[in-house]
PDB file of N, CA and C in Angstrom:
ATOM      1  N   UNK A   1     -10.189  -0.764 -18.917  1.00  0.00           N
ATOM      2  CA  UNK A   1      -9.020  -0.732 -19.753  1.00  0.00           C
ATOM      3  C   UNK A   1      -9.422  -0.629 -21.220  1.00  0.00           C
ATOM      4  N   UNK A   2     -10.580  -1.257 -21.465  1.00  0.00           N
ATOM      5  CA  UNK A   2     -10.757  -1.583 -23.199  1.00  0.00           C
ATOM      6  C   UNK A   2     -12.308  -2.342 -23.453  1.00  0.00           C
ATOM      7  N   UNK A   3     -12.819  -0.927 -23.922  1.00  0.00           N
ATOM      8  CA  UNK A   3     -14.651  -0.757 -24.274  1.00  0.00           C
ATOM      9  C   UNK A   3     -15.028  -0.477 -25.428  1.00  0.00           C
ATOM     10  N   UNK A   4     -16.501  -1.424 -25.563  1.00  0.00           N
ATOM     11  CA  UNK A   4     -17.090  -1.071 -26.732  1.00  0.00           C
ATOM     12  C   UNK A   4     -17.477   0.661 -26.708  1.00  0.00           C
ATOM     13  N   UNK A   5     -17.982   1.025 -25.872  1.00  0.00           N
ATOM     14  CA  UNK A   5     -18.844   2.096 -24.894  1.00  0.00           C
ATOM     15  C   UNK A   5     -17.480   3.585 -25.165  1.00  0.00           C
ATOM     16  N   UNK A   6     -18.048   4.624 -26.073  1.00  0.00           N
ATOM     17  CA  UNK A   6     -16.773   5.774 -26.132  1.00  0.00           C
ATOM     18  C   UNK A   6     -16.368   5.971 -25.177  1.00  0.00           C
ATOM     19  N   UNK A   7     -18.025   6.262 -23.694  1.00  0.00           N
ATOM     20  CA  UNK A   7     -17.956   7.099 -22.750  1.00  0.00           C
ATOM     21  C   UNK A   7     -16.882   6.564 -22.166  1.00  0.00           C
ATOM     22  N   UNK A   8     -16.488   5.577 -21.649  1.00  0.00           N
ATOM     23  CA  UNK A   8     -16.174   4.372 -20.531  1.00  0.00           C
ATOM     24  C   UNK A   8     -14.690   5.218 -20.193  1.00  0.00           C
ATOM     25  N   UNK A   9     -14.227   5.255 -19.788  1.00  0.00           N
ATOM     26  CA  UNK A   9     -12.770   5.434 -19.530  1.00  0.00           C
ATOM     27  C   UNK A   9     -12.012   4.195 -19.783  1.00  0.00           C
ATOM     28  N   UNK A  10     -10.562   4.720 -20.694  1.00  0.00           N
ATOM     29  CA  UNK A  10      -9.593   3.746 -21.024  1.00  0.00           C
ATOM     30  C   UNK A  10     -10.226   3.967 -22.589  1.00  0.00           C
ATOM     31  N   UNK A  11      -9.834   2.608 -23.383  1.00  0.00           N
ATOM     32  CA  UNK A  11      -9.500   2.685 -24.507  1.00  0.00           C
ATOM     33  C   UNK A  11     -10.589   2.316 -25.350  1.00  0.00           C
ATOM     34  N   UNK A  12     -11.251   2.936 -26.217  1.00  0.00           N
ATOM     35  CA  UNK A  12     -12.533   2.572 -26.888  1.00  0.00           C
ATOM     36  C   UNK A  12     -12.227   1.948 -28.047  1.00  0.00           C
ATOM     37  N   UNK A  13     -12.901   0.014 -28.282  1.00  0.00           N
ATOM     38  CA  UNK A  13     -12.825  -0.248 -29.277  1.00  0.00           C
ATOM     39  C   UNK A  13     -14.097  -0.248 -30.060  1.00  0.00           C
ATOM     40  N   UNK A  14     -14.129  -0.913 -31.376  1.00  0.00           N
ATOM     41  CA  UNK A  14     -15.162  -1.573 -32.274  1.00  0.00           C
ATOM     42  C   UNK A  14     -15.447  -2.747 -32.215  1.00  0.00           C
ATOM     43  N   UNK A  15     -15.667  -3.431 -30.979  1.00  0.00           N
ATOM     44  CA  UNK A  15     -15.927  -4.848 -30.835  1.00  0.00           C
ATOM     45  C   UNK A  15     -16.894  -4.542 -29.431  1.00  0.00           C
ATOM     46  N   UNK A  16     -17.798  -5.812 -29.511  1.00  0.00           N
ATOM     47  CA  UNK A  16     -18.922  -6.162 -27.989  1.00  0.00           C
ATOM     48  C   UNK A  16     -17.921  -6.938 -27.264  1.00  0.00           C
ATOM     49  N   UNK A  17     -16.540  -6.352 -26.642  1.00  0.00           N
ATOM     50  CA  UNK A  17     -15.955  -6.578 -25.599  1.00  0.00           C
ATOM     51  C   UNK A  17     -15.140  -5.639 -25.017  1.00  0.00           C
ATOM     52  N   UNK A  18     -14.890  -6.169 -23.660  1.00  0.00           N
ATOM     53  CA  UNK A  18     -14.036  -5.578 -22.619  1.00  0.00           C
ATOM     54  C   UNK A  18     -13.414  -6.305 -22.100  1.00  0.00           C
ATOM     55  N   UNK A  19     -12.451  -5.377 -21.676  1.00  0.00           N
ATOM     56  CA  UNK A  19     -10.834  -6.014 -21.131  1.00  0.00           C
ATOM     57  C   UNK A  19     -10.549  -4.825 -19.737  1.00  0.00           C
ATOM     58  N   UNK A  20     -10.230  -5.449 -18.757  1.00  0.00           N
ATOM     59  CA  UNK A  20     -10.196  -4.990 -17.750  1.00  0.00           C
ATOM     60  C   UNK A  20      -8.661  -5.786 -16.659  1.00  0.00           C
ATOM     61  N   UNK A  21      -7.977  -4.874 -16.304  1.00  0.00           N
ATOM     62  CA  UNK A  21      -6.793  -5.655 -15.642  1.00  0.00           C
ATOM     63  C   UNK A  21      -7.245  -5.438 -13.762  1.00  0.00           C
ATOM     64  N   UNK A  22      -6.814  -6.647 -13.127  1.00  0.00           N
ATOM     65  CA  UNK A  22      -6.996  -6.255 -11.866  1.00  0.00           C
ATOM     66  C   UNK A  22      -6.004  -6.373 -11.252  1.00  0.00           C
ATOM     67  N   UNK A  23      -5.470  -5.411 -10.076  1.00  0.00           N
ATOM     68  CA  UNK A  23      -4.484  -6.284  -9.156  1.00  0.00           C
ATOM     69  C   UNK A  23      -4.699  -5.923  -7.362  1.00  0.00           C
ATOM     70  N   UNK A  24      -4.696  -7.102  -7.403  1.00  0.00           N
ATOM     71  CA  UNK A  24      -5.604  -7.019  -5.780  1.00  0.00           C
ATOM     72  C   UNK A  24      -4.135  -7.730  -4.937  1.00  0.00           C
ATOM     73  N   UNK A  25      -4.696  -7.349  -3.643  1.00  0.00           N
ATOM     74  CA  UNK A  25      -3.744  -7.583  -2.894  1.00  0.00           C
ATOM     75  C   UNK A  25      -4.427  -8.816  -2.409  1.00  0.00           C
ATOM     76  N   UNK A  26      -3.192  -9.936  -1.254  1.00  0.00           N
ATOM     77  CA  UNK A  26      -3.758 -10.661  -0.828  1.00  0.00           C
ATOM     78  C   UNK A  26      -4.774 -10.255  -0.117  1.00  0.00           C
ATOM     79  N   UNK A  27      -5.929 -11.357  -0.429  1.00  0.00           N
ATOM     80  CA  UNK A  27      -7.253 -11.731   0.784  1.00  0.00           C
ATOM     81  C   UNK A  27      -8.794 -10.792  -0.244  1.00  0.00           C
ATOM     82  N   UNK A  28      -8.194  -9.907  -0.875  1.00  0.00           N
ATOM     83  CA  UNK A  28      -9.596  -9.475  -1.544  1.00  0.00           C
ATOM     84  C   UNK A  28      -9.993 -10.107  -2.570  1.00  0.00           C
ATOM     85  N   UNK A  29     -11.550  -9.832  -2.563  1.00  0.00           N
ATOM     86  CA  UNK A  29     -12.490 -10.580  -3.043  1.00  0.00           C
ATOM     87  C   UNK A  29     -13.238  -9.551  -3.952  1.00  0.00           C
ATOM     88  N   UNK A  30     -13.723  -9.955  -4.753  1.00  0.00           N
ATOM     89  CA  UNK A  30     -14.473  -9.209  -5.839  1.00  0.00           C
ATOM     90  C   UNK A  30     -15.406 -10.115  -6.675  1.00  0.00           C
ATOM     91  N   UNK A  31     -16.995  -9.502  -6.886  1.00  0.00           N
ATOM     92  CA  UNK A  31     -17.743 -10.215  -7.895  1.00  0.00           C
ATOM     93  C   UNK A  31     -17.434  -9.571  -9.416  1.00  0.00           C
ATOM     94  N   UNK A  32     -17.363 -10.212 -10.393  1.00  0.00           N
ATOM     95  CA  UNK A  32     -17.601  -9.464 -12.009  1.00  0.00           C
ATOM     96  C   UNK A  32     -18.907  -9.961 -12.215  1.00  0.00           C
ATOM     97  N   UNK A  33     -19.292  -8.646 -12.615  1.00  0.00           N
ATOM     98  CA  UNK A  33     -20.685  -9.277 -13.286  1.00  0.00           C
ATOM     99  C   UNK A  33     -20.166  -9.164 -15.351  1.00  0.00           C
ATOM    100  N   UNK A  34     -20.929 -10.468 -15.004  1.00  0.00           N
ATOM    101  CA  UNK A  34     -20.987 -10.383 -16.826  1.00  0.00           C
ATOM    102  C   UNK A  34     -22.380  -9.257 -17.445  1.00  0.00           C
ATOM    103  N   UNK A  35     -21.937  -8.583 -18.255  1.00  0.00           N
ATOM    104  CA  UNK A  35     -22.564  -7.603 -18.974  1.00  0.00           C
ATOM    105  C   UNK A  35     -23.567  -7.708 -19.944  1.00  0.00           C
ATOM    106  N   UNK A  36     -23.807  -8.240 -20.206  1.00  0.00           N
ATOM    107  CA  UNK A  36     -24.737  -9.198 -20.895  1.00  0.00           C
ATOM    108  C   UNK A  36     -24.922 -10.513 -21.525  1.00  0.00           C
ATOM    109  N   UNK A  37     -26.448 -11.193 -21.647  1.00  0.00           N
ATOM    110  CA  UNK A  37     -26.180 -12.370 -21.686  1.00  0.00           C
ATOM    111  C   UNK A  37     -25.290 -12.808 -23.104  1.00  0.00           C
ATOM    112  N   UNK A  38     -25.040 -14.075 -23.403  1.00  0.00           N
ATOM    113  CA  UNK A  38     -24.172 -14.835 -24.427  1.00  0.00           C
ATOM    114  C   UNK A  38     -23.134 -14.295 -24.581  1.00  0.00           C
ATOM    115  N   UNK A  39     -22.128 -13.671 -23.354  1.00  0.00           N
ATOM    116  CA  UNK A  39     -21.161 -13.468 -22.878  1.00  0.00           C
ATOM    117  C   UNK A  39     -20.057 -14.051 -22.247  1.00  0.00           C
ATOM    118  N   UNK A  40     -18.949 -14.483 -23.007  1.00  0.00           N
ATOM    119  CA  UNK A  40     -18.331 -15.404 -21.658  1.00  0.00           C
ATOM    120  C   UNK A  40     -16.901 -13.997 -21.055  1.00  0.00           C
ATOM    121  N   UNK A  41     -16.232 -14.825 -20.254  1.00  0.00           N
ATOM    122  CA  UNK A  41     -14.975 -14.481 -19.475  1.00  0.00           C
ATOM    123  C   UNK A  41     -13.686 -15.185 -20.041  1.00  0.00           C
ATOM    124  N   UNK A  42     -12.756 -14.572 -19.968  1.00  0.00           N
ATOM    125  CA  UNK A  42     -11.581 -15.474 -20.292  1.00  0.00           C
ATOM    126  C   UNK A  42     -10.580 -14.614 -19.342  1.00  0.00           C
ATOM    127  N   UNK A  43     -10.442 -15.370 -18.250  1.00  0.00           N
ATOM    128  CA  UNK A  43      -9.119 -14.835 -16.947  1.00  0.00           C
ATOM    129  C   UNK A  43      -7.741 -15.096 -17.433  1.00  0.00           C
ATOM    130  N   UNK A  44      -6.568 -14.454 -17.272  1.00  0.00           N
ATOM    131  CA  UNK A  44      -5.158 -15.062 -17.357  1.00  0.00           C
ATOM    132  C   UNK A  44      -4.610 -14.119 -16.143  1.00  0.00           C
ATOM    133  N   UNK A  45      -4.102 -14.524 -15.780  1.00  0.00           N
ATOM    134  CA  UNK A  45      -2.835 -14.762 -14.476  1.00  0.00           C
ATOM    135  C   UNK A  45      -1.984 -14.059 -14.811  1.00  0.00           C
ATOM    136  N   UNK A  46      -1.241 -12.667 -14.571  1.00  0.00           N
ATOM    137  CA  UNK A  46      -0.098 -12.280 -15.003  1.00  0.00           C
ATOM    138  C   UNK A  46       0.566 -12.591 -14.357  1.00  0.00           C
ATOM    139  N   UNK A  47       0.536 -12.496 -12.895  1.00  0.00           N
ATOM    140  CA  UNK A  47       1.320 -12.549 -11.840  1.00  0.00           C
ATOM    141  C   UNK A  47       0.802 -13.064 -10.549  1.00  0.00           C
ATOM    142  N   UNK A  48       0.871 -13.769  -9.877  1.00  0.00           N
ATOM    143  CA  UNK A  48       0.407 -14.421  -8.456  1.00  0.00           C
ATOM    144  C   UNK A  48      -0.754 -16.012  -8.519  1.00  0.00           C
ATOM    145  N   UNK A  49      -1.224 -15.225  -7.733  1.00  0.00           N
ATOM    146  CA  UNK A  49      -2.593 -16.584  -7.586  1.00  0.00           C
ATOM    147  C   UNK A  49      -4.271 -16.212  -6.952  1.00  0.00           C
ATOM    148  N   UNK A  50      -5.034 -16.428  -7.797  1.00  0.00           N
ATOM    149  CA  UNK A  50      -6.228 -16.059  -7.362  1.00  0.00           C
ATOM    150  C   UNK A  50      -7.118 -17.208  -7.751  1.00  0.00           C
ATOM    151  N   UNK A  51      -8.341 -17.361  -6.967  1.00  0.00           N
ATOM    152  CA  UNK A  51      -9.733 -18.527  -7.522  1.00  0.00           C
ATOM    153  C   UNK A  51     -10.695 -17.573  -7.814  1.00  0.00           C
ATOM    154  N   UNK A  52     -10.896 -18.528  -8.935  1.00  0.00           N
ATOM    155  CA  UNK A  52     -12.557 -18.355  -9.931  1.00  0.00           C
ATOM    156  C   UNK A  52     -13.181 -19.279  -9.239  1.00  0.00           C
ATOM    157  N   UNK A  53     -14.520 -18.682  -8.542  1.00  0.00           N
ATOM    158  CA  UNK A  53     -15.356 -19.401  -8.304  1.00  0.00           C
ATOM    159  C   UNK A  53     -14.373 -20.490  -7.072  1.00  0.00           C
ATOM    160  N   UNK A  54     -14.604 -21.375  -8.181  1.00  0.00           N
ATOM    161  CA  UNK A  54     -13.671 -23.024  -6.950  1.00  0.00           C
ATOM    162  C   UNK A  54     -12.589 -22.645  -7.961  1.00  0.00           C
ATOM    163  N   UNK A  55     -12.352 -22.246  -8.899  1.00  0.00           N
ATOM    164  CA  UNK A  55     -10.835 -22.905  -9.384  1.00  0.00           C
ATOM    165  C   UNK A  55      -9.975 -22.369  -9.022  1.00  0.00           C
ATOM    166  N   UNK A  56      -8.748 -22.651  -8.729  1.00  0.00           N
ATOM    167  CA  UNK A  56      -7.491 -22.085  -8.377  1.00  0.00           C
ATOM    168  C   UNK A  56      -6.405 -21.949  -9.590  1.00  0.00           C
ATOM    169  N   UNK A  57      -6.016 -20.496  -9.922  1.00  0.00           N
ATOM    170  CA  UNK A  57      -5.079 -20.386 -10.978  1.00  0.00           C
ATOM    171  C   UNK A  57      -3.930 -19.552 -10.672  1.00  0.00           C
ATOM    172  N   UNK A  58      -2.770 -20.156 -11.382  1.00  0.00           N
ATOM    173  CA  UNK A  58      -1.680 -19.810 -10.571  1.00  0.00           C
ATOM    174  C   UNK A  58      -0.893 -18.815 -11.776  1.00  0.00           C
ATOM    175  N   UNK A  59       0.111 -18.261 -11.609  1.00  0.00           N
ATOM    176  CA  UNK A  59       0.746 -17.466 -12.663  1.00  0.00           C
ATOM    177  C   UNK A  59       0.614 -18.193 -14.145  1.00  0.00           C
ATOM    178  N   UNK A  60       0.699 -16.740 -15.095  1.00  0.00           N
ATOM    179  CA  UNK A  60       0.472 -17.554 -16.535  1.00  0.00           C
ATOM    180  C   UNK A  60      -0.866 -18.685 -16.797  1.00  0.00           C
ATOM    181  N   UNK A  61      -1.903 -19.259 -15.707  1.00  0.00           N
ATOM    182  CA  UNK A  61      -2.848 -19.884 -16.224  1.00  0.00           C
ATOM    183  C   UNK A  61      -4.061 -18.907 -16.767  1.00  0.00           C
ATOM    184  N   UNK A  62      -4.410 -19.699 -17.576  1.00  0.00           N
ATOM    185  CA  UNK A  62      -6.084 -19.132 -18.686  1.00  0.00           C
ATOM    186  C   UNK A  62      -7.149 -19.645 -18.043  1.00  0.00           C
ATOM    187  N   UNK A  63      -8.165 -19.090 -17.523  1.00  0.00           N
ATOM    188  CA  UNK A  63      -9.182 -19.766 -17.468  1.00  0.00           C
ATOM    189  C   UNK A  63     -10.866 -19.067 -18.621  1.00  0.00           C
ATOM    190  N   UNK A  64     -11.127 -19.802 -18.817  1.00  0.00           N
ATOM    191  CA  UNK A  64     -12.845 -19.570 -19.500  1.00  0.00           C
ATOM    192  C   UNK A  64     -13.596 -20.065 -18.660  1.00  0.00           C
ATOM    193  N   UNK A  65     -15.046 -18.976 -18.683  1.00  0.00           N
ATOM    194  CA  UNK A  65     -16.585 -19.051 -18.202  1.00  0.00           C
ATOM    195  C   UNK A  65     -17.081 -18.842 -18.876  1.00  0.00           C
ATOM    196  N   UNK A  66     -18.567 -19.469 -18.869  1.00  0.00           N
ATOM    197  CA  UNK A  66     -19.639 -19.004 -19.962  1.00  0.00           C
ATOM    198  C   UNK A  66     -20.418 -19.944 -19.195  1.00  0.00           C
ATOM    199  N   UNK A  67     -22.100 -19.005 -19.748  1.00  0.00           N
ATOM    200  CA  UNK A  67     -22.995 -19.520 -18.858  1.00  0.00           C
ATOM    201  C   UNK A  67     -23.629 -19.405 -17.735  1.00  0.00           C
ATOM    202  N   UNK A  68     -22.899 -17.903 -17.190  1.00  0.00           N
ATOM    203  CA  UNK A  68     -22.982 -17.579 -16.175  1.00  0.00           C
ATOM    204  C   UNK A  68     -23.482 -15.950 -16.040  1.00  0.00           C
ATOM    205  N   UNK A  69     -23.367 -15.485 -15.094  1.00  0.00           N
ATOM    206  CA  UNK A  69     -23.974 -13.738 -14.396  1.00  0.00           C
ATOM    207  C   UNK A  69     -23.263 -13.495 -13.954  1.00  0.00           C
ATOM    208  N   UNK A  70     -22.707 -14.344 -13.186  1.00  0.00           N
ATOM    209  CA  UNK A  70     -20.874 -13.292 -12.360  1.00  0.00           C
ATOM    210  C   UNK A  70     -19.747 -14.006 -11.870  1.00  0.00           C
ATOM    211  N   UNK A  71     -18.766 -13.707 -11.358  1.00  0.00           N
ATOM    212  CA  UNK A  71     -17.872 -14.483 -11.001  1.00  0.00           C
ATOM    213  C   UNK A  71     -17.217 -14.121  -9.979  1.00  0.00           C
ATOM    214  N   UNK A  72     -16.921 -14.896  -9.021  1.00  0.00           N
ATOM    215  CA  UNK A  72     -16.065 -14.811  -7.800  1.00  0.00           C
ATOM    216  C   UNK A  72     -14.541 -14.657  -7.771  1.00  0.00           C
ATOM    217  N   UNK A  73     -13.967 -13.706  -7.478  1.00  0.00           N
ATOM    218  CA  UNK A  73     -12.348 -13.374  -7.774  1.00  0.00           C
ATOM    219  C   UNK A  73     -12.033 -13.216  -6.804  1.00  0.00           C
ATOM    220  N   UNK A  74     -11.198 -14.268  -5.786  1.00  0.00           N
ATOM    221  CA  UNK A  74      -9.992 -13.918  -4.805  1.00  0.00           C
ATOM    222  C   UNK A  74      -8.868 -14.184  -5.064  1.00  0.00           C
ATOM    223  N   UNK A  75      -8.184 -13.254  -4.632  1.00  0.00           N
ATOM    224  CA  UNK A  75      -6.911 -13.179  -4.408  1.00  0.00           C
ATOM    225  C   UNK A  75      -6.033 -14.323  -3.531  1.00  0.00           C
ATOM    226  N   UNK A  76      -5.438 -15.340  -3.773  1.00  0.00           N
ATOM    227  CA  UNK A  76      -4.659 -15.899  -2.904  1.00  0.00           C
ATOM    228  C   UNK A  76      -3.734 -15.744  -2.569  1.00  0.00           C
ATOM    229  N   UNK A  77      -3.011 -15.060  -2.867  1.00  0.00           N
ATOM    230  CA  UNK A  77      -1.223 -13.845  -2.797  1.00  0.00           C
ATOM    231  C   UNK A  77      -1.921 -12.426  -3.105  1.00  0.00           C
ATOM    232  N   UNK A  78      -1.284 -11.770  -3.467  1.00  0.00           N
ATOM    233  CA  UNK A  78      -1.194 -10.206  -4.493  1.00  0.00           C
ATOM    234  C   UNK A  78      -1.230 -11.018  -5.390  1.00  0.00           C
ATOM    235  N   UNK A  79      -1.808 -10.494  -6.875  1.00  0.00           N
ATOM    236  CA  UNK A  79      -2.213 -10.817  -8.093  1.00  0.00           C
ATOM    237  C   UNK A  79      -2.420  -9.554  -8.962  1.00  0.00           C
ATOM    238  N   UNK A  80      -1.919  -9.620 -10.182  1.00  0.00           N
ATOM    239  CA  UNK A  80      -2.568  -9.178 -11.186  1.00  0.00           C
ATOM    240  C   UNK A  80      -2.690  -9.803 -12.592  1.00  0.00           C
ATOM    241  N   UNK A  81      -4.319  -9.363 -12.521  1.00  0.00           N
ATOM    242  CA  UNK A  81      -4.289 -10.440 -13.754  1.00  0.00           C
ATOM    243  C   UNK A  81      -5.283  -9.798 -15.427  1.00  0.00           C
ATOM    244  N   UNK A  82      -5.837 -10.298 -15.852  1.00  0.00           N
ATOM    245  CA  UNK A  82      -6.701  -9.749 -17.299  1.00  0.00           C
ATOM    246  C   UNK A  82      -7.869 -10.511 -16.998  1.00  0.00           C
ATOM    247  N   UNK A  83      -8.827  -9.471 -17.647  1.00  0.00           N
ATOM    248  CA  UNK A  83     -10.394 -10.255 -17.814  1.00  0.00           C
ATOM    249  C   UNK A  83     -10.642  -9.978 -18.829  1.00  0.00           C
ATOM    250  N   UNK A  84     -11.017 -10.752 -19.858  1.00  0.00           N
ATOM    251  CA  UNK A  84     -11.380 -10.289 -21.404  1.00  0.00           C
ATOM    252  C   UNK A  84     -12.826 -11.020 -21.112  1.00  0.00           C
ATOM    253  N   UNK A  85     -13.741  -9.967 -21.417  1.00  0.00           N
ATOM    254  CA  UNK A  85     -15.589 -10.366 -21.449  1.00  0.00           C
ATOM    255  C   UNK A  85     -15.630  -9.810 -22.832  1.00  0.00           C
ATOM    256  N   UNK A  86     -16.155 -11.337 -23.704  1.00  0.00           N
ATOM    257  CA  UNK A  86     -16.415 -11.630 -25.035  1.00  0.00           C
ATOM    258  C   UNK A  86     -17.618 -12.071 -25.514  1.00  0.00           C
ATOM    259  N   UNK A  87     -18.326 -11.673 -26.672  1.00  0.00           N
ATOM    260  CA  UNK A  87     -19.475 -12.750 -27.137  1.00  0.00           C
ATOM    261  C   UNK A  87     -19.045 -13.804 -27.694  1.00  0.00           C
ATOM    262  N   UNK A  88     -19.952 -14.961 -26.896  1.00  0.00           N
ATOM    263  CA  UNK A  88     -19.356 -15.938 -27.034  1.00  0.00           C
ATOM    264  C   UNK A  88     -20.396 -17.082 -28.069  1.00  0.00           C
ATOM    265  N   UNK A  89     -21.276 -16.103 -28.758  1.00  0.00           N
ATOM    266  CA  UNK A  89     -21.769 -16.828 -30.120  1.00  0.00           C
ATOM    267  C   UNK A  89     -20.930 -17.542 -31.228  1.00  0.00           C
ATOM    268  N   UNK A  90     -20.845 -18.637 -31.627  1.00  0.00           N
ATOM    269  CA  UNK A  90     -19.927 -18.990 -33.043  1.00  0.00           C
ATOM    270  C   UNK A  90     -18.790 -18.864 -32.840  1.00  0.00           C
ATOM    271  N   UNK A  91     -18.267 -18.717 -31.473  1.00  0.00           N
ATOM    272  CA  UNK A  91     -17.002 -19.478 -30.803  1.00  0.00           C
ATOM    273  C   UNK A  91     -16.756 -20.419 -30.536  1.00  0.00           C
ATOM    274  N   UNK A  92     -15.545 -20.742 -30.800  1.00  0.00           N
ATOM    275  CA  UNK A  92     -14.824 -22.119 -30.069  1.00  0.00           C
ATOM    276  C   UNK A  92     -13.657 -22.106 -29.563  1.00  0.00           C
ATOM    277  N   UNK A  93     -13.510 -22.453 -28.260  1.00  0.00           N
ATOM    278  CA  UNK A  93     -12.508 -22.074 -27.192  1.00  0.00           C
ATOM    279  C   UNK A  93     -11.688 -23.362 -27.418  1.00  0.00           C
ATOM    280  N   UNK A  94     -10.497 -23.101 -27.545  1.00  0.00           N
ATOM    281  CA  UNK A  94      -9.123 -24.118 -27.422  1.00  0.00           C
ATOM    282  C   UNK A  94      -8.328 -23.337 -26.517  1.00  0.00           C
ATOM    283  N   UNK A  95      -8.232 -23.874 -25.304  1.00  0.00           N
ATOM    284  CA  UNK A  95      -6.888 -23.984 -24.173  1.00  0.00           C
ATOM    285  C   UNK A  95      -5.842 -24.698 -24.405  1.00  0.00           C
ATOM    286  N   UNK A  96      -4.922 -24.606 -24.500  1.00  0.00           N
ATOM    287  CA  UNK A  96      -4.020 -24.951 -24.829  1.00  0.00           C
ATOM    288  C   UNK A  96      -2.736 -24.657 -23.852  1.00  0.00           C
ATOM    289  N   UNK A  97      -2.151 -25.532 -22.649  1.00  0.00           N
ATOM    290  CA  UNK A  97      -0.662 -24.506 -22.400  1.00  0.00           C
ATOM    291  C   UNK A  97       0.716 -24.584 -23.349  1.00  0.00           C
ATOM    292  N   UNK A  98       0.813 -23.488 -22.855  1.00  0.00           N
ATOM    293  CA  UNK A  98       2.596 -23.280 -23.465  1.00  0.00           C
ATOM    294  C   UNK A  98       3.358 -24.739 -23.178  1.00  0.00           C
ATOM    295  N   UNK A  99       4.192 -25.012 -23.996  1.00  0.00           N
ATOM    296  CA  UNK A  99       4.785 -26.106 -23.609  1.00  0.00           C
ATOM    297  C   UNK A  99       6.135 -25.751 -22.148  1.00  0.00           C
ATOM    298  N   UNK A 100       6.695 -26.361 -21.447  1.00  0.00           N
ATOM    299  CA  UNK A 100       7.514 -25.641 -20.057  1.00  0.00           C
ATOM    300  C   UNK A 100       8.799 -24.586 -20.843  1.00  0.00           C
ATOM    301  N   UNK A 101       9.422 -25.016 -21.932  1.00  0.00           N
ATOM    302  CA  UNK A 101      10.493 -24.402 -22.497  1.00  0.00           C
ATOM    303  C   UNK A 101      10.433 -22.982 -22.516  1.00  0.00           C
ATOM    304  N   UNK A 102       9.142 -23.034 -23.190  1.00  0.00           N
ATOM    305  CA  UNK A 102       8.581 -21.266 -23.493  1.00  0.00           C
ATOM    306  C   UNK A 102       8.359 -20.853 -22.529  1.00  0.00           C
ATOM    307  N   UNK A 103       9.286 -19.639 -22.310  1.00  0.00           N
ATOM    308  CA  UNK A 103       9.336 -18.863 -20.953  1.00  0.00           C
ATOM    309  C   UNK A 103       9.438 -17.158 -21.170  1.00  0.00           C
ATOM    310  N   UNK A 104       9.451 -16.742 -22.410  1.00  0.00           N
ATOM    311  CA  UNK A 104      10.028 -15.726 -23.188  1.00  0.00           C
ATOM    312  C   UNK A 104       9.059 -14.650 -23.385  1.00  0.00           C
ATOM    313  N   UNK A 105       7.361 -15.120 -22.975  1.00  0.00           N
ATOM    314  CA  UNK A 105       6.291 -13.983 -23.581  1.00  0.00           C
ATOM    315  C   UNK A 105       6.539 -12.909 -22.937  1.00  0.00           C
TER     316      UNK A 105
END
């Protein structure tokens, strides 16, 4: 969806990241490999339910990785969701949820 890399297909930026949307049906499984090291992941949930690794995230949740080489993506319904792979030098990650009211994004 969205590369440092001209060649890549989809949208070429000026940043050492990528953004990639998936939507899998129930039961599939997929590894991401992270692209190089001091790289993290940041997953969000558009729609359904899938696990990272062990975690389980359900619509609208964020998850972050770092530290790692790849990651385990199943599907627990149909899902589609975002993968933003970032350098994750002189970052600092704040999660934060929406409070329940906000329903509007």
């Amino acid at each position: 969806m969205l590369s440092p890399n001209p060649s890549d297909a989809g949208v070429w930026n000026y940043q050492n990241a990528w953004f990639h949307i998936g939507k899998f049906d129930k039961g599939i499984t997929a590894d991401y490999k992270i692209k190089s090291k001091g790289k993290g992941v940041y997953v969000f949930v558009v729609n359904g339910n899938i696990t990272i690794d062990y975690q389980q995230l359900n619509t609208r949740d964020g998850f972050g990785i770092w530290n790692t080489e790849k990651i385990l993506i199943r599907a627990d319904d149909n899902a589609e969701f975002l993968v933003m792979e970032v350098p994750m030098n002189n970052y600092r990650i704040i999660i934060m949820p929406l409070p329940a009211e906000q329903t509007d994004l």
